[in-house]
PDB file of N, CA and C in Angstrom:
ATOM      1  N   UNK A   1       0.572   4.068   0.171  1.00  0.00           N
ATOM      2  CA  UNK A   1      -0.868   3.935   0.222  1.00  0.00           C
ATOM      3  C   UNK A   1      -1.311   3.889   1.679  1.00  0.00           C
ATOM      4  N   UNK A   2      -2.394   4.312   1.974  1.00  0.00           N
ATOM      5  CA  UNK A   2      -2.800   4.918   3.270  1.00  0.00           C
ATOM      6  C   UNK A   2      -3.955   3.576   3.453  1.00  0.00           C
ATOM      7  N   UNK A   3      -4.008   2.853   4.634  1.00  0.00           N
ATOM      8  CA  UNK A   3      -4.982   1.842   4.969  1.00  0.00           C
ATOM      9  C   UNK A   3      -5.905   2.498   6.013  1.00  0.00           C
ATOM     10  N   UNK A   4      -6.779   2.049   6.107  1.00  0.00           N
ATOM     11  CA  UNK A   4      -7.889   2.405   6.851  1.00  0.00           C
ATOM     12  C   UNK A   4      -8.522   1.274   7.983  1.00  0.00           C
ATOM     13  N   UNK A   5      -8.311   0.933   8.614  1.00  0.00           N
ATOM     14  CA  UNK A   5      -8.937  -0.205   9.184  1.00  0.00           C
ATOM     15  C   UNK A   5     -10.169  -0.327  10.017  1.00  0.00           C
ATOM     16  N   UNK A   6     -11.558  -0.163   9.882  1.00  0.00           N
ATOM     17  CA  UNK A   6     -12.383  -0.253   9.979  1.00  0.00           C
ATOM     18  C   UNK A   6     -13.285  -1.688  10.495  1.00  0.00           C
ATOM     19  N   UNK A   7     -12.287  -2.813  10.433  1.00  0.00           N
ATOM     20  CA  UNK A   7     -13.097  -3.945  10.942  1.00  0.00           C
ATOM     21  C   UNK A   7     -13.751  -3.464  12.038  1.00  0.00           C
ATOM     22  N   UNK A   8     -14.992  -4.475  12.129  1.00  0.00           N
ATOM     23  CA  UNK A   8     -15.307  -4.633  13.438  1.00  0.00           C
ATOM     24  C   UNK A   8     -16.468  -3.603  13.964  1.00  0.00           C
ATOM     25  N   UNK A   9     -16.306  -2.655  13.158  1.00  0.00           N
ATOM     26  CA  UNK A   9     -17.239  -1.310  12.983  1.00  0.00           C
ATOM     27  C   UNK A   9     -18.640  -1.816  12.229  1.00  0.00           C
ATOM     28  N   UNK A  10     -19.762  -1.245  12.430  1.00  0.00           N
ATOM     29  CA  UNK A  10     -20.846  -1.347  11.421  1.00  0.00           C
ATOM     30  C   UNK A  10     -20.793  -0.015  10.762  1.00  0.00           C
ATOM     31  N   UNK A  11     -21.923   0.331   9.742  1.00  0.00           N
ATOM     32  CA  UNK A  11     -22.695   1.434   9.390  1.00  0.00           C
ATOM     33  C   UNK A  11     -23.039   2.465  10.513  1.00  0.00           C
ATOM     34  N   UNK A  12     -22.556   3.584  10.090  1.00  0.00           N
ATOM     35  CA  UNK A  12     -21.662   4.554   9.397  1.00  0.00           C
ATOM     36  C   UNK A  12     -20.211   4.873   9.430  1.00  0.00           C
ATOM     37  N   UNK A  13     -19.727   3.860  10.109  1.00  0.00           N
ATOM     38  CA  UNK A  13     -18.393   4.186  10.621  1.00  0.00           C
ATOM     39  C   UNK A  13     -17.437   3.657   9.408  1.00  0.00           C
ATOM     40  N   UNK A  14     -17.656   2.650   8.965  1.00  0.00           N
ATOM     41  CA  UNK A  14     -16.290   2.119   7.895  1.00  0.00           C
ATOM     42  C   UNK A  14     -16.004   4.055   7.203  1.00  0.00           C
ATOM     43  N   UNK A  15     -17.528   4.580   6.468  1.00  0.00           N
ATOM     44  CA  UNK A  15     -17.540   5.352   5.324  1.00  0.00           C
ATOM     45  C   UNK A  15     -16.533   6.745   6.346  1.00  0.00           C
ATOM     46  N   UNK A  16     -17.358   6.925   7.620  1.00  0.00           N
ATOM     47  CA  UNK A  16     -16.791   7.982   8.208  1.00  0.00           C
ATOM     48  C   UNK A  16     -15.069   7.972   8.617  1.00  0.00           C
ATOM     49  N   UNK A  17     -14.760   6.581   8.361  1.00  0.00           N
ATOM     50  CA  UNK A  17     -13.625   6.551   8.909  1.00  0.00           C
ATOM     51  C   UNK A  17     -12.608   6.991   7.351  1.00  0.00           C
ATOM     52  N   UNK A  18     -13.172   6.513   6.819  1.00  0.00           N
ATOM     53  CA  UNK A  18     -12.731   6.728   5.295  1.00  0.00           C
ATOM     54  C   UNK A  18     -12.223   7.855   4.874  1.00  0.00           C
ATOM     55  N   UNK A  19     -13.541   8.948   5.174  1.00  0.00           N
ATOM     56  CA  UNK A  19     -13.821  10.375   5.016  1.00  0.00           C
ATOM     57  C   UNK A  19     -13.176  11.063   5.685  1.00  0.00           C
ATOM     58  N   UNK A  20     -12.876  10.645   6.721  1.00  0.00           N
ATOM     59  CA  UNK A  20     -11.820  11.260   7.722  1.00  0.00           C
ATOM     60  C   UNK A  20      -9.980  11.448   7.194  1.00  0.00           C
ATOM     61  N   UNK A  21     -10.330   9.519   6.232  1.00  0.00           N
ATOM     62  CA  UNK A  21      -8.497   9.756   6.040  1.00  0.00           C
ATOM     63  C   UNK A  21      -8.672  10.543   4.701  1.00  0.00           C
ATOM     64  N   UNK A  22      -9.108  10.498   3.887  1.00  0.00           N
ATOM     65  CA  UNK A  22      -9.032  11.296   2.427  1.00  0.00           C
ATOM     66  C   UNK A  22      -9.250  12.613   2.478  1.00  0.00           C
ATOM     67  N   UNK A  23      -9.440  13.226   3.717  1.00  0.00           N
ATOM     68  CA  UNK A  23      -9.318  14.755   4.372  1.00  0.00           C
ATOM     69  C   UNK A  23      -7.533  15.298   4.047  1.00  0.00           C
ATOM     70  N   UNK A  24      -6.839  13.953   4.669  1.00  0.00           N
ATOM     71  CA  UNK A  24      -5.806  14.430   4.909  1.00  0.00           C
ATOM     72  C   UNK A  24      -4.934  13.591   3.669  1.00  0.00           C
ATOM     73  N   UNK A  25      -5.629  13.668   2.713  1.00  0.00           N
ATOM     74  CA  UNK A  25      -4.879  12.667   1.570  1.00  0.00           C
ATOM     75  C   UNK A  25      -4.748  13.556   0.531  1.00  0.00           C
ATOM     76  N   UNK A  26      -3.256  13.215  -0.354  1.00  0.00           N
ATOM     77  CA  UNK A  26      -3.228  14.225  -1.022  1.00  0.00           C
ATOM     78  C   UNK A  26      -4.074  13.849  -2.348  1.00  0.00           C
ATOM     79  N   UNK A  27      -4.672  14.518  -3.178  1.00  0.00           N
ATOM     80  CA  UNK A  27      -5.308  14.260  -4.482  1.00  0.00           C
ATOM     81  C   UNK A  27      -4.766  13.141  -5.557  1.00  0.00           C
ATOM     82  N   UNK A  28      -5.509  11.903  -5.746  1.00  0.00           N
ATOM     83  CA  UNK A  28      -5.000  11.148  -6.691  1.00  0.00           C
ATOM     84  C   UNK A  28      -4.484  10.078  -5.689  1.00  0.00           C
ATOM     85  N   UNK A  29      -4.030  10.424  -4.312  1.00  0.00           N
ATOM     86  CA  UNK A  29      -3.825   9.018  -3.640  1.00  0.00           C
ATOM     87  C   UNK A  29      -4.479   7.751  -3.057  1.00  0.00           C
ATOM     88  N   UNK A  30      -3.398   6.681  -3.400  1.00  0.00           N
ATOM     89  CA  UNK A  30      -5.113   5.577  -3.056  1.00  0.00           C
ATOM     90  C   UNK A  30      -4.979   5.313  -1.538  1.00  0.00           C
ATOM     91  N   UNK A  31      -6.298   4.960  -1.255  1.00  0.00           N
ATOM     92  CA  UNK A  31      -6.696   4.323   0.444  1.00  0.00           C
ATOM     93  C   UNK A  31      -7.447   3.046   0.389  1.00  0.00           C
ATOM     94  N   UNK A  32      -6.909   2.851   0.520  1.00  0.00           N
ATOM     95  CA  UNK A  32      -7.335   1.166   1.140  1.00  0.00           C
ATOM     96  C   UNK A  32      -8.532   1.432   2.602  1.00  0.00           C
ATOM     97  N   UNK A  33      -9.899   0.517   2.101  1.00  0.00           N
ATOM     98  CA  UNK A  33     -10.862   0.552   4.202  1.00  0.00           C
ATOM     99  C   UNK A  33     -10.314  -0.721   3.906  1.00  0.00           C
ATOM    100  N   UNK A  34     -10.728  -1.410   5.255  1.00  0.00           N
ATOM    101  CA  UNK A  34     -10.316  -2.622   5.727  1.00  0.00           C
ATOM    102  C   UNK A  34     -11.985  -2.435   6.099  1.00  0.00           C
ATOM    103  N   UNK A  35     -12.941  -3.292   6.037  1.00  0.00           N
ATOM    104  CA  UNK A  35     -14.257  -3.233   6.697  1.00  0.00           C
ATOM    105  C   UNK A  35     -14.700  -4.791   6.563  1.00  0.00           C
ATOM    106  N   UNK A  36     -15.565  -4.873   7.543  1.00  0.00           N
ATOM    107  CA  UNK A  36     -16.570  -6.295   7.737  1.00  0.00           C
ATOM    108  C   UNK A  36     -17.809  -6.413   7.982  1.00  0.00           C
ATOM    109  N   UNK A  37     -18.279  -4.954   7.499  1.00  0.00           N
ATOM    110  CA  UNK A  37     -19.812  -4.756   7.113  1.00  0.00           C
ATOM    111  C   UNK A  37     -19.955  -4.516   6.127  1.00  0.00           C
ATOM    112  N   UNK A  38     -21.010  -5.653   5.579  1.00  0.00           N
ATOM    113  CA  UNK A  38     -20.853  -5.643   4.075  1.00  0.00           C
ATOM    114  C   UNK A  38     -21.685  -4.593   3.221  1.00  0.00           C
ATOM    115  N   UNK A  39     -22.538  -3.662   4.342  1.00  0.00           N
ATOM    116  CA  UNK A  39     -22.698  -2.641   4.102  1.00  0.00           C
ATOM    117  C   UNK A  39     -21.843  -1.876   3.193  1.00  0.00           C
ATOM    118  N   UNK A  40     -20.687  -1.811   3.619  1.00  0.00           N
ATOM    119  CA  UNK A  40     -19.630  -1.038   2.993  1.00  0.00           C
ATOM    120  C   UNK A  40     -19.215  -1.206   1.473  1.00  0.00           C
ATOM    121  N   UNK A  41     -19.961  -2.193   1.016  1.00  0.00           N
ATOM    122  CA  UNK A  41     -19.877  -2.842  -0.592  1.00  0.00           C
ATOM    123  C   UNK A  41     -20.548  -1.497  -1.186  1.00  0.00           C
ATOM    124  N   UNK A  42     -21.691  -1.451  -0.190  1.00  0.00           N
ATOM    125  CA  UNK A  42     -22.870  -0.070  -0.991  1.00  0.00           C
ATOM    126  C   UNK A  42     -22.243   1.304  -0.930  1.00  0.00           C
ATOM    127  N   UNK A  43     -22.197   1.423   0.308  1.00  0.00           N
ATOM    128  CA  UNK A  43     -21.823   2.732   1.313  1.00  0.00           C
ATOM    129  C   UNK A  43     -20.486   3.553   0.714  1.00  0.00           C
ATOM    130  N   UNK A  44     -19.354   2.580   0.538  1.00  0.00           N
ATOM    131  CA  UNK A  44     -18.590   3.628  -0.080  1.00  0.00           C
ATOM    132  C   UNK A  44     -18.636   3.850  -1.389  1.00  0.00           C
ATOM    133  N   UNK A  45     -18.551   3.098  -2.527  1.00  0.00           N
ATOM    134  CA  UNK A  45     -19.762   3.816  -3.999  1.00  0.00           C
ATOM    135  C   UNK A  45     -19.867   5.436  -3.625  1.00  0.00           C
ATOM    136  N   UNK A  46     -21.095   4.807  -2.878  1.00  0.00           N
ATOM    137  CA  UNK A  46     -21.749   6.531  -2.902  1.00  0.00           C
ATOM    138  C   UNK A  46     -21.193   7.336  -1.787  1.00  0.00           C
ATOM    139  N   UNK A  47     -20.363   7.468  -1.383  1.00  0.00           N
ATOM    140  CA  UNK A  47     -19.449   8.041  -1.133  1.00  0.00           C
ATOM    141  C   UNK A  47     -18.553   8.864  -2.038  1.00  0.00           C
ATOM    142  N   UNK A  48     -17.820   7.641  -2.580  1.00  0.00           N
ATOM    143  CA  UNK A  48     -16.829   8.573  -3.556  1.00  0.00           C
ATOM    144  C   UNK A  48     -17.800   8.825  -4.749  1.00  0.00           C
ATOM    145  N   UNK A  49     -18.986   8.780  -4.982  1.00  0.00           N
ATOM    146  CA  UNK A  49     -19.275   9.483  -5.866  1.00  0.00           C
ATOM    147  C   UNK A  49     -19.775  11.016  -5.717  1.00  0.00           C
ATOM    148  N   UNK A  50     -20.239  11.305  -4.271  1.00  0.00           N
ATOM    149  CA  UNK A  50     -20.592  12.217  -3.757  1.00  0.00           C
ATOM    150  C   UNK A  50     -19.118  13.486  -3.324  1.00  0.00           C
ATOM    151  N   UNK A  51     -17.961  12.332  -3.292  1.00  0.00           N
ATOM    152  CA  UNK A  51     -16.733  13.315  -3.238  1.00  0.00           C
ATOM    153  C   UNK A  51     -16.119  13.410  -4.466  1.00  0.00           C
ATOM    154  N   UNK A  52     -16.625  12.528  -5.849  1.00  0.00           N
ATOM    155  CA  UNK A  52     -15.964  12.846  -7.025  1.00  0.00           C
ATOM    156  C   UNK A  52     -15.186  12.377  -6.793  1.00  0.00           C
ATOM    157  N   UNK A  53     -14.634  11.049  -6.364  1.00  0.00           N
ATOM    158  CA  UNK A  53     -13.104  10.100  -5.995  1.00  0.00           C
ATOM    159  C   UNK A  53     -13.697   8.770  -7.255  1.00  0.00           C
ATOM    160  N   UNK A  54     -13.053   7.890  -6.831  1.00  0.00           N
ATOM    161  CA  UNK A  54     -13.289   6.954  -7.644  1.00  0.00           C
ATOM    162  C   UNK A  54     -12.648   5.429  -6.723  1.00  0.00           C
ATOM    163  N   UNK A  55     -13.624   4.851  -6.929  1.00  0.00           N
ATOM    164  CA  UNK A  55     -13.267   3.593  -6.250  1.00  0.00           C
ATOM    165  C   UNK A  55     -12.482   2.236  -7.671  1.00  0.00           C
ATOM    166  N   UNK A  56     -11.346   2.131  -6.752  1.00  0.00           N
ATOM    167  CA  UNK A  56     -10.216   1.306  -8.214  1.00  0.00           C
ATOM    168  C   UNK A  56     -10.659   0.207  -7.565  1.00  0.00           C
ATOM    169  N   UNK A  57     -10.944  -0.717  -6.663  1.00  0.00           N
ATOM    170  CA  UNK A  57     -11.599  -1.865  -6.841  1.00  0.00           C
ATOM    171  C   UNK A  57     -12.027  -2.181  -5.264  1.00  0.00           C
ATOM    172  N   UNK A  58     -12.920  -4.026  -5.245  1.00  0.00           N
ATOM    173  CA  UNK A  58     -13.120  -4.021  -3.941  1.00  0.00           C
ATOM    174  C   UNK A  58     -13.101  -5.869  -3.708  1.00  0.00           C
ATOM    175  N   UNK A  59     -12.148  -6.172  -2.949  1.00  0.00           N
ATOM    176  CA  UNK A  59     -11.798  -7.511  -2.658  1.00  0.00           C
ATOM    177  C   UNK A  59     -12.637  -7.988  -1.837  1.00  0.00           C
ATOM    178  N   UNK A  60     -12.813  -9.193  -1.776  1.00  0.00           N
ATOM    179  CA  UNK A  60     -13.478  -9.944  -0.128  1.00  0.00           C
ATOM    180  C   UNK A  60     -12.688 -11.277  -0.077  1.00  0.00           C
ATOM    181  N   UNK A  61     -11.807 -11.651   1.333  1.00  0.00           N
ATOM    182  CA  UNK A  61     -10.977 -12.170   1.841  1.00  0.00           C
ATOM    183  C   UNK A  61     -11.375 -12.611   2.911  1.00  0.00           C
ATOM    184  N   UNK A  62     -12.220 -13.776   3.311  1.00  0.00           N
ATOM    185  CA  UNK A  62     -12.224 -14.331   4.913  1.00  0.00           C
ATOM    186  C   UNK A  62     -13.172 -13.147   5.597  1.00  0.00           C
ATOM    187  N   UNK A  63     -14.316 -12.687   4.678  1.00  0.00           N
ATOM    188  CA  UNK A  63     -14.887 -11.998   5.454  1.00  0.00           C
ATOM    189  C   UNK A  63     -14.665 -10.422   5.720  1.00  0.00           C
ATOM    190  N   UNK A  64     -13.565  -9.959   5.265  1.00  0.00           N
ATOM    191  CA  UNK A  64     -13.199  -9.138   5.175  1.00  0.00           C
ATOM    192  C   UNK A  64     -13.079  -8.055   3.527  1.00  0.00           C
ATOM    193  N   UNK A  65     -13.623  -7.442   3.388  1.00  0.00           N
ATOM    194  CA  UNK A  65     -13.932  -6.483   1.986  1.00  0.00           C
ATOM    195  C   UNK A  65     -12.586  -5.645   2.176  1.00  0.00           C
ATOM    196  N   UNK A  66     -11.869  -5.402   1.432  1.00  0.00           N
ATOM    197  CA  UNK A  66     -10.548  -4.490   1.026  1.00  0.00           C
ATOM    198  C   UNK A  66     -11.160  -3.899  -0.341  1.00  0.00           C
ATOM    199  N   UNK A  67     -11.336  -2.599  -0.121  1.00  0.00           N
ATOM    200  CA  UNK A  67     -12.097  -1.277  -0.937  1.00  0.00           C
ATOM    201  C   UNK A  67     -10.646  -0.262  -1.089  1.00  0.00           C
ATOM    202  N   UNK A  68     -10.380  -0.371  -2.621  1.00  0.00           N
ATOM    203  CA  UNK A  68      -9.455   0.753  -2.638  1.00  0.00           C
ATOM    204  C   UNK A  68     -10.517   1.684  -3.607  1.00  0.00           C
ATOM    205  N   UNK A  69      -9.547   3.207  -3.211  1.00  0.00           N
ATOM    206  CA  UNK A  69     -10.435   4.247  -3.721  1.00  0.00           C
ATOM    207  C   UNK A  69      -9.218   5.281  -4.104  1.00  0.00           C
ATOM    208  N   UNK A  70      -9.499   5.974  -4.899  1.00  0.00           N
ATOM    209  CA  UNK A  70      -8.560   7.403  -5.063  1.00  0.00           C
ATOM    210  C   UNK A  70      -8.985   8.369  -4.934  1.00  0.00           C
ATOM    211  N   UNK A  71      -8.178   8.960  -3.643  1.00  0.00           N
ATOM    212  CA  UNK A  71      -8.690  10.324  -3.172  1.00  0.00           C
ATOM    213  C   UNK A  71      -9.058  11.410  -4.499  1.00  0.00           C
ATOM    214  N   UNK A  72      -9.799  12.206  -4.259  1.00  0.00           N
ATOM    215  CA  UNK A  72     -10.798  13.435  -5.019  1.00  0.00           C
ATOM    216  C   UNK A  72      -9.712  14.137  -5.129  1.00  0.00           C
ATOM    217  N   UNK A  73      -9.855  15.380  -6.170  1.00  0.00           N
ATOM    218  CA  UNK A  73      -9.024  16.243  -6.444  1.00  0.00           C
ATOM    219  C   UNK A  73      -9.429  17.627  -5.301  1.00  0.00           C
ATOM    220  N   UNK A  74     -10.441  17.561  -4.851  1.00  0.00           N
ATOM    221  CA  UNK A  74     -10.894  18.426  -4.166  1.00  0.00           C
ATOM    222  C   UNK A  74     -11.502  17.539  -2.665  1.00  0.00           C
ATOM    223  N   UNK A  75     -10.275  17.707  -1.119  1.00  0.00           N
ATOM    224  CA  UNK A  75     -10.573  17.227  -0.528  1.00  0.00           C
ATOM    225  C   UNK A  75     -11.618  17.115   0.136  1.00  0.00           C
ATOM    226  N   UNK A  76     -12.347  16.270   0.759  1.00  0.00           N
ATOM    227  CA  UNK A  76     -13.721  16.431   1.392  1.00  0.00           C
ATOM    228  C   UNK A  76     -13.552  17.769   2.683  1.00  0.00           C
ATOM    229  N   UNK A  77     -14.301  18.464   3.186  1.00  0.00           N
ATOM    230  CA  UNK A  77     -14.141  19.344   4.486  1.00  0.00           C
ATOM    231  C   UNK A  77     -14.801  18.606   5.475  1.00  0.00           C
TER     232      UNK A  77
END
């Protein structure tokens, strides 16, 4: 599983950083963001719904949101 680490970042960056790794992810694999804008509760949703992925769940730990998702069958460009 591929992590993403995004702390520390605001809006737009957790989603872009995201979008960046599921480029290079193969179809069906999960990614973990690491983010601390809680923006990112909203932001990736519509994300993977806009890439047809699917988000398998989303933790919050000390401030920290852990968002797993499964890459799209059709990678983002």
């Amino acid at each position: 599983m591929t992590v993403v680490d995004a702390r520390g970042h605001r809006c737009p960056v957790p989603s872009l950083k995201l979008q960046k790794a599921l480029q290079t992810a193969l179809p069906g694999a999960q990614v973990t963001l690491l983010a601390t804008d809680p923006m990112a509760r909203i932001d990736v949703p519509f994300l993977m719904d806009q890439l047809r992925g699917q988000v398998l769940g989303v933790e919050e730990n000390d401030g920290v949101l852990s968002i797993t998702v499964v890459a799209p069958d059709d990678p983002p460009a």
